[in-house]
C-alpha atoms as a PDB file:
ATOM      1  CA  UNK A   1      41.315-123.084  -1.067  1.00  0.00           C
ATOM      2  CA  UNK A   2      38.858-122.144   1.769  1.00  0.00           C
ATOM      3  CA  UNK A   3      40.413-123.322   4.774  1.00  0.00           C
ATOM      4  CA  UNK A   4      38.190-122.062   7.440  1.00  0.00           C
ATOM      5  CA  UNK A   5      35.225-120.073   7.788  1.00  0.00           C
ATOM      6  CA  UNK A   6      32.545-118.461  10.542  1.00  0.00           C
ATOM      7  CA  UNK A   7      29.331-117.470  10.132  1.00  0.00           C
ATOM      8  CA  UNK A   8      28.035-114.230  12.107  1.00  0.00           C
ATOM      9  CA  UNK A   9      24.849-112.421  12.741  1.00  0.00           C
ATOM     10  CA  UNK A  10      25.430-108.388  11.070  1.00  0.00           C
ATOM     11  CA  UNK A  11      23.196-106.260  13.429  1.00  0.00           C
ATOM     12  CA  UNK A  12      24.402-103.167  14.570  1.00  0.00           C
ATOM     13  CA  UNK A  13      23.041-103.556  18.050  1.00  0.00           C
ATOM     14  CA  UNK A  14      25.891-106.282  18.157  1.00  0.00           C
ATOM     15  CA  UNK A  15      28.055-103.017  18.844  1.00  0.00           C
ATOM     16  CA  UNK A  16      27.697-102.674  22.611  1.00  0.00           C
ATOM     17  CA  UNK A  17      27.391 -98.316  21.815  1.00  0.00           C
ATOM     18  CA  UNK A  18      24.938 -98.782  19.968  1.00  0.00           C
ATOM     19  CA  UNK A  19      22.792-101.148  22.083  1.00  0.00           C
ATOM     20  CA  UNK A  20      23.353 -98.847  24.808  1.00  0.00           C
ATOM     21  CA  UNK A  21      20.949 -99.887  28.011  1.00  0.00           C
ATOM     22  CA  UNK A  22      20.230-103.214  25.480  1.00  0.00           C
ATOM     23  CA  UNK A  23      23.869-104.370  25.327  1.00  0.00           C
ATOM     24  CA  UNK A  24      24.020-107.227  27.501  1.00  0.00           C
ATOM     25  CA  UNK A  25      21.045-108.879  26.209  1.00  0.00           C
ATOM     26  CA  UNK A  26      23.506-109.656  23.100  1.00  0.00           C
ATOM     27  CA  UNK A  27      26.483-111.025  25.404  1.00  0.00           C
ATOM     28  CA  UNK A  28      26.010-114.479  24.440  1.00  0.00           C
ATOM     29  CA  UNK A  29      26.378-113.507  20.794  1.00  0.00           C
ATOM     30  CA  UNK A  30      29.397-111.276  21.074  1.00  0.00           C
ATOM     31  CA  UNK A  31      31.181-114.166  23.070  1.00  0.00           C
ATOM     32  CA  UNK A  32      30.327-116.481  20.215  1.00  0.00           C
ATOM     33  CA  UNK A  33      31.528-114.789  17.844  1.00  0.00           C
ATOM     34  CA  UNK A  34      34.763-113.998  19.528  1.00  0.00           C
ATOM     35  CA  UNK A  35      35.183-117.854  19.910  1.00  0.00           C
ATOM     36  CA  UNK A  36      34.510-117.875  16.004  1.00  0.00           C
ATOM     37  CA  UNK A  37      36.888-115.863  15.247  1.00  0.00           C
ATOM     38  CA  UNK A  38      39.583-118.168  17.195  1.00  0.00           C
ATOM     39  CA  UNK A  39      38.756-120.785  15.061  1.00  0.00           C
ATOM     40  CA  UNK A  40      39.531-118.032  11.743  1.00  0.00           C
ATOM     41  CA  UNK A  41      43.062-117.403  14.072  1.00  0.00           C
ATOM     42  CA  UNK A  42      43.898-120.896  14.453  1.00  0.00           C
ATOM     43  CA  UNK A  43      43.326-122.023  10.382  1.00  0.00           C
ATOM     44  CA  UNK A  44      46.401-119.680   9.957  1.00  0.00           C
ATOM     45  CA  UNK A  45      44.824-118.203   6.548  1.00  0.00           C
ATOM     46  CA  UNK A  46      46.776-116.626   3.748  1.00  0.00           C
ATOM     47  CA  UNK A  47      44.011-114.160   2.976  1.00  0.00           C
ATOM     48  CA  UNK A  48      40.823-113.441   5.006  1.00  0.00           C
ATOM     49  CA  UNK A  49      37.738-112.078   3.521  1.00  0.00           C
ATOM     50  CA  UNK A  50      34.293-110.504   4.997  1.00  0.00           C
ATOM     51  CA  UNK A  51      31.348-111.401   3.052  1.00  0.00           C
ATOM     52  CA  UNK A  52      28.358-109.858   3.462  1.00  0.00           C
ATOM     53  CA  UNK A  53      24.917-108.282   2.730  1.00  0.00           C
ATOM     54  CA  UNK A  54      24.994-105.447   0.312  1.00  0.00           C
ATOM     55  CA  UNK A  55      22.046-103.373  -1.640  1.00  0.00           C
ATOM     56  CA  UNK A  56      21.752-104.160  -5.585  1.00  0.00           C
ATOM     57  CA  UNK A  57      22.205-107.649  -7.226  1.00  0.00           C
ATOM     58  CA  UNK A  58      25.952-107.792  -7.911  1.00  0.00           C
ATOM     59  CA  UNK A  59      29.175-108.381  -5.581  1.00  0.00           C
ATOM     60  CA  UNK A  60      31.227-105.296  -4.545  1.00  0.00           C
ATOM     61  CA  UNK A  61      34.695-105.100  -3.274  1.00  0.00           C
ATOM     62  CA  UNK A  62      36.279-103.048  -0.599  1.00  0.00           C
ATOM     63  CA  UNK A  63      39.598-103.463  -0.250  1.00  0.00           C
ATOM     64  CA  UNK A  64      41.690-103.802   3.037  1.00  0.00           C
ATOM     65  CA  UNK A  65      41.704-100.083   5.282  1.00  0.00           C
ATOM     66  CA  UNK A  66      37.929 -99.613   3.876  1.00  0.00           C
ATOM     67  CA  UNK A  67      36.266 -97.657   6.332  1.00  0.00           C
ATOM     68  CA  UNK A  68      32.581 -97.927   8.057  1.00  0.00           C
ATOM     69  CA  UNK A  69      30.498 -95.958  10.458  1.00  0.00           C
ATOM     70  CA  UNK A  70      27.799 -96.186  12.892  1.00  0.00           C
ATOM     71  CA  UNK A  71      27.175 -92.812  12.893  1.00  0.00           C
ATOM     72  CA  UNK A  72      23.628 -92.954  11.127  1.00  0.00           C
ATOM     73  CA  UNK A  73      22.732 -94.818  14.372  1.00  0.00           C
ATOM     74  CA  UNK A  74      23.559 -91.736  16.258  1.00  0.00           C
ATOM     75  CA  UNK A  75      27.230 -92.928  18.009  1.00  0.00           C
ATOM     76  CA  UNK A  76      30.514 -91.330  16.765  1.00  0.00           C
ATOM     77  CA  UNK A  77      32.040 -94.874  16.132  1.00  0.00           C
ATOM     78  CA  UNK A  78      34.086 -95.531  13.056  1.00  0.00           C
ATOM     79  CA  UNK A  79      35.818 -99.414  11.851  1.00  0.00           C
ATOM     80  CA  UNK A  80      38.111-100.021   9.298  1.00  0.00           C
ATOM     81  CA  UNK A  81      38.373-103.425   7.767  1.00  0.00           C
ATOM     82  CA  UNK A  82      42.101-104.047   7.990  1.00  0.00           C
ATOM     83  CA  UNK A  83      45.142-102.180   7.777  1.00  0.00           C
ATOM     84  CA  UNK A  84      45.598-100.604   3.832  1.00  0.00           C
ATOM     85  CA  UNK A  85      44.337 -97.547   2.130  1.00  0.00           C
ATOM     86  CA  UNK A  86      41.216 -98.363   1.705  1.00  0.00           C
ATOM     87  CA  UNK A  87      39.124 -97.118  -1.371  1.00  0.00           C
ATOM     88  CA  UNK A  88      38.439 -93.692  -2.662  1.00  0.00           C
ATOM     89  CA  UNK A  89      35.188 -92.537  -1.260  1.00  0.00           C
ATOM     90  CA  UNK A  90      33.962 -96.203  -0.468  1.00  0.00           C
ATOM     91  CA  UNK A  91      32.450 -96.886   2.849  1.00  0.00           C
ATOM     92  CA  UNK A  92      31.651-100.346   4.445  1.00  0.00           C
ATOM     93  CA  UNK A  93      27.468-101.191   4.458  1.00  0.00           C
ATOM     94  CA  UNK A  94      26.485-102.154   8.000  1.00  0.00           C
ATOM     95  CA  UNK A  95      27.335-106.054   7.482  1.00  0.00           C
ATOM     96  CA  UNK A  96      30.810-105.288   6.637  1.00  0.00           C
ATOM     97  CA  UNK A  97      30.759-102.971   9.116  1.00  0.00           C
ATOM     98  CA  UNK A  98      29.912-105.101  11.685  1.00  0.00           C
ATOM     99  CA  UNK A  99      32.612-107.932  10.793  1.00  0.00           C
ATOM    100  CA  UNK A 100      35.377-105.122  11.228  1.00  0.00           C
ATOM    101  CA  UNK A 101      34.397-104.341  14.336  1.00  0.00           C
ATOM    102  CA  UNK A 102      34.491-107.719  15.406  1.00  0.00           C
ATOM    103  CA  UNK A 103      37.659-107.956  14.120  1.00  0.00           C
ATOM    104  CA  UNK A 104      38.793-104.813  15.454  1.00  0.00           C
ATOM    105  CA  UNK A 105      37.530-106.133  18.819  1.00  0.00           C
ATOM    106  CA  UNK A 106      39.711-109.331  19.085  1.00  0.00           C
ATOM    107  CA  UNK A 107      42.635-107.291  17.588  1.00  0.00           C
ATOM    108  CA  UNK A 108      42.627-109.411  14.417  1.00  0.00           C
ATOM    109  CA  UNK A 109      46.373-109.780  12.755  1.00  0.00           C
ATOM    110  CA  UNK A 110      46.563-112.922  11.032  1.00  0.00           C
ATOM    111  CA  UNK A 111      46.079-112.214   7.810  1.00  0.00           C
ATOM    112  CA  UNK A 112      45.468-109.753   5.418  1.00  0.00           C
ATOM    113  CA  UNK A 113      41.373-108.849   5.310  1.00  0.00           C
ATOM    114  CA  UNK A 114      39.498-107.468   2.249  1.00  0.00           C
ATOM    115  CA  UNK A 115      35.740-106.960   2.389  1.00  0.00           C
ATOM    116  CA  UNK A 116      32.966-108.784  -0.465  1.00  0.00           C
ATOM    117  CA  UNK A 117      29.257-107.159  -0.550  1.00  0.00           C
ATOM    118  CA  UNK A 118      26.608-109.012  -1.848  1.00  0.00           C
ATOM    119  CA  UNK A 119      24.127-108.084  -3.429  1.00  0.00           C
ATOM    120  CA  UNK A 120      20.395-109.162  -1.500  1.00  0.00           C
ATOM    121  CA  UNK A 121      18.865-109.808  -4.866  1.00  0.00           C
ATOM    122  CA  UNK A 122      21.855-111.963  -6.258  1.00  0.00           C
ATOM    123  CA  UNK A 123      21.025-115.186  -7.966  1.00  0.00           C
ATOM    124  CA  UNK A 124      21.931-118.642  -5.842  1.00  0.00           C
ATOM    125  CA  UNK A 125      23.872-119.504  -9.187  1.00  0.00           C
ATOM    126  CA  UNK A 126      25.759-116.339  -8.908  1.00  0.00           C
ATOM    127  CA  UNK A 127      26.345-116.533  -5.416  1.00  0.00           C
ATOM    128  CA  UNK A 128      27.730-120.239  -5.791  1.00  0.00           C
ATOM    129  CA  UNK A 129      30.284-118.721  -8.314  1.00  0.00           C
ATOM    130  CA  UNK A 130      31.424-115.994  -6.454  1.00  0.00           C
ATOM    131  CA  UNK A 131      32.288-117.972  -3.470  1.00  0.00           C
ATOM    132  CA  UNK A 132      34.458-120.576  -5.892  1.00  0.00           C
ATOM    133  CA  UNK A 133      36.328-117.381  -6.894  1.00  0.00           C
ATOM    134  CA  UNK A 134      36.820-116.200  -3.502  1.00  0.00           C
ATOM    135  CA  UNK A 135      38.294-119.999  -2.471  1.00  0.00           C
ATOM    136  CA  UNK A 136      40.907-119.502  -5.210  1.00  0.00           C
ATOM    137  CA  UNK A 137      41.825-115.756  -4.137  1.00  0.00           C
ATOM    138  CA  UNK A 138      44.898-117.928  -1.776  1.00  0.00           C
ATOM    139  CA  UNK A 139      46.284-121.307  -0.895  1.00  0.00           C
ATOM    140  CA  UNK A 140      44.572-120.430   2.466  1.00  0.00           C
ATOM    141  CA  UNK A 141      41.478-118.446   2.176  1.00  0.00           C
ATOM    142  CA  UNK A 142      39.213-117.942   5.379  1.00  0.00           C
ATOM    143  CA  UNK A 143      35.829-116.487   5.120  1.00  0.00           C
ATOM    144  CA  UNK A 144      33.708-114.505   8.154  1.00  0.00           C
ATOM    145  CA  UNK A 145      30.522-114.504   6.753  1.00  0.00           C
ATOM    146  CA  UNK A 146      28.067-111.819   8.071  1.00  0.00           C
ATOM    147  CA  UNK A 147      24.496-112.233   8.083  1.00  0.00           C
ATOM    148  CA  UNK A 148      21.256-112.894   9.855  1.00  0.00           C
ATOM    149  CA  UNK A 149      18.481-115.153   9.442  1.00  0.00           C
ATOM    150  CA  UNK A 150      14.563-114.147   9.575  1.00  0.00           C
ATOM    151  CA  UNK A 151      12.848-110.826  10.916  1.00  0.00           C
ATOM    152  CA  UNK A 152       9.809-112.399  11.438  1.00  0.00           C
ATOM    153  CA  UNK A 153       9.975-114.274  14.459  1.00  0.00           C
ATOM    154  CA  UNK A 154       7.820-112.478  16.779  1.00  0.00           C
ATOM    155  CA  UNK A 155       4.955-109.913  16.672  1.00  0.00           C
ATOM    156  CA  UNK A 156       7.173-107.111  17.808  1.00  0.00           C
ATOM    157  CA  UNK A 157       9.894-108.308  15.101  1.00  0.00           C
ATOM    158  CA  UNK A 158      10.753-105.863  11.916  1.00  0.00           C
ATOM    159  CA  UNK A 159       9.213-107.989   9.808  1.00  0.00           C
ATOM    160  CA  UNK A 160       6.181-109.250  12.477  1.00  0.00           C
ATOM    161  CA  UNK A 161       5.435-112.800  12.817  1.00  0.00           C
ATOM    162  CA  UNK A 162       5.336-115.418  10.079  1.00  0.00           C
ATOM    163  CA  UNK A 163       5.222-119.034  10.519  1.00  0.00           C
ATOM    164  CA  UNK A 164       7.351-119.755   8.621  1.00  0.00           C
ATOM    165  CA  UNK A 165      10.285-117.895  10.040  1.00  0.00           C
ATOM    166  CA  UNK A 166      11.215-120.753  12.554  1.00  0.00           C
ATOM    167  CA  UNK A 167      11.360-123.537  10.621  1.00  0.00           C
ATOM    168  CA  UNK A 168      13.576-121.921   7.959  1.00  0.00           C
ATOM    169  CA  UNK A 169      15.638-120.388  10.744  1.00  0.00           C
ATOM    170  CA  UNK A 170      15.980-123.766  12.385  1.00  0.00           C
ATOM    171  CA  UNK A 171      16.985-125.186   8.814  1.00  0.00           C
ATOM    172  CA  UNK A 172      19.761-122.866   9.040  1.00  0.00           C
ATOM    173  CA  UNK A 173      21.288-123.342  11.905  1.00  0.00           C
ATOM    174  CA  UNK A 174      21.149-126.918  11.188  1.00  0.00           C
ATOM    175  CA  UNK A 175      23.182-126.425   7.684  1.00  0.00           C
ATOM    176  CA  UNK A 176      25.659-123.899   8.754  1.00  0.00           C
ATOM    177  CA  UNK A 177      26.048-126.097  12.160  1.00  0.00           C
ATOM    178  CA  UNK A 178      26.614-129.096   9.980  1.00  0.00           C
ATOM    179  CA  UNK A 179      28.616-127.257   6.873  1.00  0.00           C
ATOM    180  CA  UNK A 180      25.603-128.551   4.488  1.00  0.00           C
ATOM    181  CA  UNK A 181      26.847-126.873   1.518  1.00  0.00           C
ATOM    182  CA  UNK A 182      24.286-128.231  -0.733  1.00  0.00           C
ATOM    183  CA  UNK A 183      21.393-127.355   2.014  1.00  0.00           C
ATOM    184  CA  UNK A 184      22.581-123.891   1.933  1.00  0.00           C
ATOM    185  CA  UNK A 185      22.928-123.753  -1.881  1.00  0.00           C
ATOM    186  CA  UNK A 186      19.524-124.964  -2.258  1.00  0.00           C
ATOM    187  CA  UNK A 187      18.076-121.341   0.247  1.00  0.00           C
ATOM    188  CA  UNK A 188      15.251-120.433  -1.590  1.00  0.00           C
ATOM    189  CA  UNK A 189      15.506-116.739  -2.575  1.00  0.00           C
ATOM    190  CA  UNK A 190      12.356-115.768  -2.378  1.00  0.00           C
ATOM    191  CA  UNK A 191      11.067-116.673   0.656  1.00  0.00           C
ATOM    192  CA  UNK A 192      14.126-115.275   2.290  1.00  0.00           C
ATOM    193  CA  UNK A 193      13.864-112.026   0.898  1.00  0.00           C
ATOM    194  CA  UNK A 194      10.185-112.580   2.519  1.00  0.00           C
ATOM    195  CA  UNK A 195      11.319-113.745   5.577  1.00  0.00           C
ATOM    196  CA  UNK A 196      13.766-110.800   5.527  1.00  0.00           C
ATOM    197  CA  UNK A 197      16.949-112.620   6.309  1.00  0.00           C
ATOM    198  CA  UNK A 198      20.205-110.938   5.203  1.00  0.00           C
ATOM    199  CA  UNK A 199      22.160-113.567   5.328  1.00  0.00           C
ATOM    200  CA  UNK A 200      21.087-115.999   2.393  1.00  0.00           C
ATOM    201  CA  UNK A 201      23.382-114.875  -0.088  1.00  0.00           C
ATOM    202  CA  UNK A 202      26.391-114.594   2.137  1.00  0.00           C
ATOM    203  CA  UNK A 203      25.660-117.836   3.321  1.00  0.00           C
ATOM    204  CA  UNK A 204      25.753-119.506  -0.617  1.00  0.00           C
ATOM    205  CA  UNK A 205      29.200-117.806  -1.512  1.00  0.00           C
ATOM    206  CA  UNK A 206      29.953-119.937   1.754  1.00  0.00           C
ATOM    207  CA  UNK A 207      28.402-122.753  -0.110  1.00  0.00           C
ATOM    208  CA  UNK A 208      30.311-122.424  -2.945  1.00  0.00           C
ATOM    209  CA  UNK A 209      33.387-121.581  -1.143  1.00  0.00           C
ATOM    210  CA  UNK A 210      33.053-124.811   0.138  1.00  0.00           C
ATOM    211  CA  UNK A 211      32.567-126.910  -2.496  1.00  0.00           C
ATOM    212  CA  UNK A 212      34.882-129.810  -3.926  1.00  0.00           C
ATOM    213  CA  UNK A 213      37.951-130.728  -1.903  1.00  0.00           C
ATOM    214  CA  UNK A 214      37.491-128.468   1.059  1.00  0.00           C
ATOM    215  CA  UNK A 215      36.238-131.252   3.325  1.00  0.00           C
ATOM    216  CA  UNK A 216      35.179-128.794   6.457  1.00  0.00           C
ATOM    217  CA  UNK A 217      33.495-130.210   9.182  1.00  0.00           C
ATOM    218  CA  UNK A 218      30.966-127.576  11.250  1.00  0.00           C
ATOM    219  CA  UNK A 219      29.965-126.515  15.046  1.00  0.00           C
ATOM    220  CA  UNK A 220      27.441-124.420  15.543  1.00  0.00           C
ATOM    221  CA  UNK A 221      28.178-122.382  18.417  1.00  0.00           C
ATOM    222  CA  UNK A 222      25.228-120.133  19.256  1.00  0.00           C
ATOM    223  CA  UNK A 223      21.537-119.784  18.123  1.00  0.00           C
ATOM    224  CA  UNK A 224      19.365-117.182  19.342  1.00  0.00           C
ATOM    225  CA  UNK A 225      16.478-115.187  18.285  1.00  0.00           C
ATOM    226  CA  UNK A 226      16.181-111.626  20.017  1.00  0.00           C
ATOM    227  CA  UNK A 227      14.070-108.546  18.956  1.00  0.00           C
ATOM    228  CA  UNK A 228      12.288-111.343  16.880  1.00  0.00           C
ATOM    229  CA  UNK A 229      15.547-111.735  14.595  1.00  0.00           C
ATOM    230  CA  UNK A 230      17.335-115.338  14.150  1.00  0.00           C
ATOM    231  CA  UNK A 231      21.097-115.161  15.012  1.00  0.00           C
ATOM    232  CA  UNK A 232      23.448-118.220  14.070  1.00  0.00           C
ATOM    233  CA  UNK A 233      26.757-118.114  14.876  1.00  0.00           C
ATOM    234  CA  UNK A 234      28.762-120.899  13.474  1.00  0.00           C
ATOM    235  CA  UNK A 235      32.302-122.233  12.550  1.00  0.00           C
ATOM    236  CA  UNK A 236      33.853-124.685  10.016  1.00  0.00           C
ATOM    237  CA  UNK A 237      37.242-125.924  10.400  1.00  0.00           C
END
């Protein structure tokens, strides 16, 4: 049963070495999501598990000690996602990576983590399924759900400006503020592939994490949209 869960933005420039000279211009953000991960702490989970964007259109697991790098952005910085031997060859994509640095950051130790890639081009219905699954991995299941919203904010943004990047942006911070499961079940796939936004099909295994007796209440804790790029961070308890 999903007890808990926190919503993060997944850019590696949330790493302070690889912001460099642009670190502090994400402060807000890391601060947030250190406060998010209190609320993980304080649900006192059997099992925790990172979800987040992956390349392909099925789910992948990596298994607790998986490691990641930032590396390919030029700074000798590994994670690992949890203690455990981790998986033959496998490395964490940049979401994942992301959420175990986080967690490495706060010195996480309060459950067991594993890691869940998902697919970009996964279907809502599949998405839905895979978080039910997840929510019946433990008694107490906690999910830290990596992901961001549009690229397409501003002119200077990767995916340059679209209007219609700020009302769907503003549509999810008001779902994952409010734990709208069925809002967030109903993220049209398309248009966020469009918009760019990694974090639609993290964000519907939340949904279906969530659904049926879990009776979660959420807080959205942060909202942002540097470089052009919509960052929610947000908690349900």
């Amino acid at each position: 049963m999903l007890v808990a869960a926190a919503a993060c933005p997944c850019p590696p420039l949330l790493v302070p070495e690889v912001a460099a000279g642009a670190a502090p211009e994400l402060d807000a953000a890391r601060a947030a999501c250190t406060d998010a991960l209190g609320v993980l702490a304080a649900a006192r989970p059997d099992l925790l598990v990172v979800v987040g964007p992956d390349d392909g259109a099925g789910t992948y697991g990596y298994p607790a000690g998986t490691q990641g790098s930032f590396r390919g952005f030029g700074v000798d910085l590994d994670v690992r996602l949890g203690e455990g031997d981790g998986a033959a060859g496998g490395e964490l994509p940049y979401g994942l990576a992301v959420g175990a640095w986080l967690l490495g950051r706060t010195g996480w130790a309060d459950a067991p983590v594993e890691g869940r890639g998902v697919g970009e081009r996964l279907a809502p219905d599949a998405c839905l399924a895979e978080g039910r699954r997840l929510a019946g991995r433990a008694d107490r299941v906690a999910l830290l759900v990596m992901g961001d919203a549009s690229a397409c904010r501003t002119q200077k943004a990767p995916g340059y400006l679209d209007g219609r990047a700020a009302p769907f942006d503003a549509e999810i911070a008001r779902a994952l503020g409010s734990a709208d499961t069925a809002a967030l079940g109903a993220l049209d796939a398309g248009l966020a592939r469009e918009l760019k936004a990694s974090g639609r099909a993290p964000w519907q295994v939340l949904a279906g994490a969530a659904e049926g007796d879990a009776g979660l209440s959420g807080a959205l804790l942060h909202e942002d949209a540097p470089y052009g790029v919509g960052y929610v961070v947000a908690t349900w308890s």
